[in-house]
C-alpha atoms as a PDB file:
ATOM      1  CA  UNK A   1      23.395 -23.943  25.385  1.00  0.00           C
ATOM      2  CA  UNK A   2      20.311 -21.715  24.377  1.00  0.00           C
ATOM      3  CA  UNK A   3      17.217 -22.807  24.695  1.00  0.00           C
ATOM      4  CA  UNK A   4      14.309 -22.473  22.326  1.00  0.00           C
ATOM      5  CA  UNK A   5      12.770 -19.753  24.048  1.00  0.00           C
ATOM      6  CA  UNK A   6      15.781 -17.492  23.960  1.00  0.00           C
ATOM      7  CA  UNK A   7      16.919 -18.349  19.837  1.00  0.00           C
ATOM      8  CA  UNK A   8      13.243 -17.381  19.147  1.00  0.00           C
ATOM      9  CA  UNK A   9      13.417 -13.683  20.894  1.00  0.00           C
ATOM     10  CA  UNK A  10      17.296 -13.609  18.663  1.00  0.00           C
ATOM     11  CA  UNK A  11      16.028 -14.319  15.692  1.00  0.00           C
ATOM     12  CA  UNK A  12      12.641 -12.251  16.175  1.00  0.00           C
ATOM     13  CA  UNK A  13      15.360  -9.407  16.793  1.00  0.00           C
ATOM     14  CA  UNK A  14      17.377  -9.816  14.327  1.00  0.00           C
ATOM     15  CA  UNK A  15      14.543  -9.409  11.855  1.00  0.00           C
ATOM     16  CA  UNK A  16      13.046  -6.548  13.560  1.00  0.00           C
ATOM     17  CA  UNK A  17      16.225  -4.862  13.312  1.00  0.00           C
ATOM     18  CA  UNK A  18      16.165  -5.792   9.705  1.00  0.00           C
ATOM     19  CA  UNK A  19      12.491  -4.749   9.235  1.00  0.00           C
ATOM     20  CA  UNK A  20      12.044  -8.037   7.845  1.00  0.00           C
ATOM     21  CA  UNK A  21       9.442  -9.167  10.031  1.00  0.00           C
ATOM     22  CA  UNK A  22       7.327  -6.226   9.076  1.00  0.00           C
ATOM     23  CA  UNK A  23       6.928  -7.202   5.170  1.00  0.00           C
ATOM     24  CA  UNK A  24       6.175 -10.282   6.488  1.00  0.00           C
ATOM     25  CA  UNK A  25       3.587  -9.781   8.826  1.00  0.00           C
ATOM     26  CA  UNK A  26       2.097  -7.132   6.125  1.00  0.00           C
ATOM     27  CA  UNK A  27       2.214  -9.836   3.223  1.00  0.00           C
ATOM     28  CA  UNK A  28       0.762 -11.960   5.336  1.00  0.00           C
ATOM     29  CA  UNK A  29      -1.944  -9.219   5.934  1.00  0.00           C
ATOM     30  CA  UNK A  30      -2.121  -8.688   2.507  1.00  0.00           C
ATOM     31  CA  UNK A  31      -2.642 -12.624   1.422  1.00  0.00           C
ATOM     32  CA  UNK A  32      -5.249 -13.186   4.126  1.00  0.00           C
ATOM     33  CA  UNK A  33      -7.126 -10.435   2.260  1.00  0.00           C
ATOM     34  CA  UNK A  34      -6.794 -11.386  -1.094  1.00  0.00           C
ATOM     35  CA  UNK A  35      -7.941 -15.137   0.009  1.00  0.00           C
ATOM     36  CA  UNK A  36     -11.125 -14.017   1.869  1.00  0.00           C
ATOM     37  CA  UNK A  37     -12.354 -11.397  -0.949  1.00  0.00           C
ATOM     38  CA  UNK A  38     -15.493 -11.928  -1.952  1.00  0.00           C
ATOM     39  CA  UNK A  39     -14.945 -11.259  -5.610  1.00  0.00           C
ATOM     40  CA  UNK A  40     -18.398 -12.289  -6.963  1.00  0.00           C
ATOM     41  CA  UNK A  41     -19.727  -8.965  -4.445  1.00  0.00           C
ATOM     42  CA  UNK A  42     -19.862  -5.844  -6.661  1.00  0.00           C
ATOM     43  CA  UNK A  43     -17.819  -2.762  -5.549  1.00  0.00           C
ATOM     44  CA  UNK A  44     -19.564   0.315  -5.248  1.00  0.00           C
ATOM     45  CA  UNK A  45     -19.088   2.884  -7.824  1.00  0.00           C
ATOM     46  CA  UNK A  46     -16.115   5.721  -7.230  1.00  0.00           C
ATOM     47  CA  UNK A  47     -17.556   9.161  -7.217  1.00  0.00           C
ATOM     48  CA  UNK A  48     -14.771  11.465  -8.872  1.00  0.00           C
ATOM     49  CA  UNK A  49     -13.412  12.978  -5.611  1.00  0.00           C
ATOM     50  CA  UNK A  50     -12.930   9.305  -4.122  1.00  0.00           C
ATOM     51  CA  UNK A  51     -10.999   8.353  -7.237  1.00  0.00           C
ATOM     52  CA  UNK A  52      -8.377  11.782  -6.599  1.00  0.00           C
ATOM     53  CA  UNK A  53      -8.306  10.729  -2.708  1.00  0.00           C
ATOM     54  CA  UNK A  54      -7.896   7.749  -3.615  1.00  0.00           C
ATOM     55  CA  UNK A  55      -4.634   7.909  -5.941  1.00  0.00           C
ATOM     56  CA  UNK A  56      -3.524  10.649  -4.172  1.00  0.00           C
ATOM     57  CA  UNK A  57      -3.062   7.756  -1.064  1.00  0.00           C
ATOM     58  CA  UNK A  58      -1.622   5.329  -3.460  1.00  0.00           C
ATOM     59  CA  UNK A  59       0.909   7.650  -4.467  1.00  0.00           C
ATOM     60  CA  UNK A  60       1.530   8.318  -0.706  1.00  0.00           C
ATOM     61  CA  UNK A  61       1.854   4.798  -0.183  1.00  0.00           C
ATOM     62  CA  UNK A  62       4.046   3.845  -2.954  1.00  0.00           C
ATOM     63  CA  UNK A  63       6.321   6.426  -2.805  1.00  0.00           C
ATOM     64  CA  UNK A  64       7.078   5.157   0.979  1.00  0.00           C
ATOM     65  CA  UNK A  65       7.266   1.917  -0.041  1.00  0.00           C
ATOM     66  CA  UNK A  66       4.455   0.454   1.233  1.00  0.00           C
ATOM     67  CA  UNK A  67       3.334  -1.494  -1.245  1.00  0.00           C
ATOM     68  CA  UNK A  68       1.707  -3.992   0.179  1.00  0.00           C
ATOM     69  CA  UNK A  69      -0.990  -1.756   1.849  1.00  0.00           C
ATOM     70  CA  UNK A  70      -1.051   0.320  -1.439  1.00  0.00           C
ATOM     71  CA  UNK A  71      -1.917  -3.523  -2.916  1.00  0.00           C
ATOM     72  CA  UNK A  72      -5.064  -3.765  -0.261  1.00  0.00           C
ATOM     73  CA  UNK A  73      -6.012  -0.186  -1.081  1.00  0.00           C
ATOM     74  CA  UNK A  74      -6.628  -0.757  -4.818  1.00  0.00           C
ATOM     75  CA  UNK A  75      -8.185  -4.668  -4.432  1.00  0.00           C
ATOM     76  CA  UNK A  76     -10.730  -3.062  -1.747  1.00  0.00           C
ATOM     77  CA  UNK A  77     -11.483   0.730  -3.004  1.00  0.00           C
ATOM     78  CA  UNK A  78     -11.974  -0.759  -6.659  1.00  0.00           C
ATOM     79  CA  UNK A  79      -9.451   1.750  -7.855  1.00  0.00           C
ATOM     80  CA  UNK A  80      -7.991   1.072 -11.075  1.00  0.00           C
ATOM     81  CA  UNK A  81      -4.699  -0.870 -11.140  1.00  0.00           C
ATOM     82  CA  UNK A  82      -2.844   1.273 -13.488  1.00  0.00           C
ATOM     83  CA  UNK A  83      -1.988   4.589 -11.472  1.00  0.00           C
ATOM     84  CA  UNK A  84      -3.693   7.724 -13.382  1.00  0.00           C
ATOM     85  CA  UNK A  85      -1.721   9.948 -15.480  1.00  0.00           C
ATOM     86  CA  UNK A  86       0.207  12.111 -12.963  1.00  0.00           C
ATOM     87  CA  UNK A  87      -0.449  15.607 -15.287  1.00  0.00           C
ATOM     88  CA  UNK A  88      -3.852  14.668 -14.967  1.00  0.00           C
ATOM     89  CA  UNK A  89      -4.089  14.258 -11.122  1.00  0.00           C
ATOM     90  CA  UNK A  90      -2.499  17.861 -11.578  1.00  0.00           C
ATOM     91  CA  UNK A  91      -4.753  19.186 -13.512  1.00  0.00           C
ATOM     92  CA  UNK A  92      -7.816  18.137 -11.374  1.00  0.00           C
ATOM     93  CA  UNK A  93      -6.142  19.492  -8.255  1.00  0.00           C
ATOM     94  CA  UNK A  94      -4.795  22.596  -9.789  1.00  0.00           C
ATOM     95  CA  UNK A  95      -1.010  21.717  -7.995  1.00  0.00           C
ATOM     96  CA  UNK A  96       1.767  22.331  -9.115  1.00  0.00           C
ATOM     97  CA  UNK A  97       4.806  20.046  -9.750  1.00  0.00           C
ATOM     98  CA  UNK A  98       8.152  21.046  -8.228  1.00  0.00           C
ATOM     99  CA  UNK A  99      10.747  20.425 -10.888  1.00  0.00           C
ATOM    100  CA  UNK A 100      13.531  19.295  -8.272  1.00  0.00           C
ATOM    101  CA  UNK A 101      12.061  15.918  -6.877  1.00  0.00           C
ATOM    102  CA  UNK A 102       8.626  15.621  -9.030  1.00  0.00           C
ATOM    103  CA  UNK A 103       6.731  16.078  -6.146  1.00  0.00           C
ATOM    104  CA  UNK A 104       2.984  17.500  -6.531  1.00  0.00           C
END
């Protein structure tokens, strides 16, 4: 019979292997934030080069699929929650768009 000990390390496995446990432990992160912003504390303004930096990350981000971190990104930068216009962040950086795989 197993004991407690040894179904815990299994099943921690199991969702490692899965990357399960990851997502959780990052939406955990992510909640824990959320609940202990202080939303009546004003963010500081975003100069123009913070807000490119910014969305280039997010784009980073989601494209990997992190998505929660991308989530603590925007709450905590102040960066707005609709992406910008991807021609624009184009634009501003003069890049160029590779037709293949719409990367920048």
């Amino acid at each position: 019979m197993a004991t407690v000990a040894e179904l815990k390390a299994v099943l921690k496995d199991t969702l490692e292997k899965r990357g399960v446990l990851g997502h959780l432990k990052a939406r955990i992160r992510a909640e824990v934030f959320n609940a202990l912003d202080d939303e009546s504390e004003p963010r500081p303004s975003l100069s123009h080069e913070n807000l490119l930096i910014n969305e280039l990350i997010r784009e980073y981000l989601e494209f990997n699929k992190y998505k929660y971190t991308a989530s603590v990104l925007i709450s905590e930068s102040g960066q707005p929650v609709v992406p910008l216009d991807r021609q624009f962040l184009i634009r501003e950086l003069n890049a160029f768009e590779e037709s293949k795989d719409n990367t920048i």
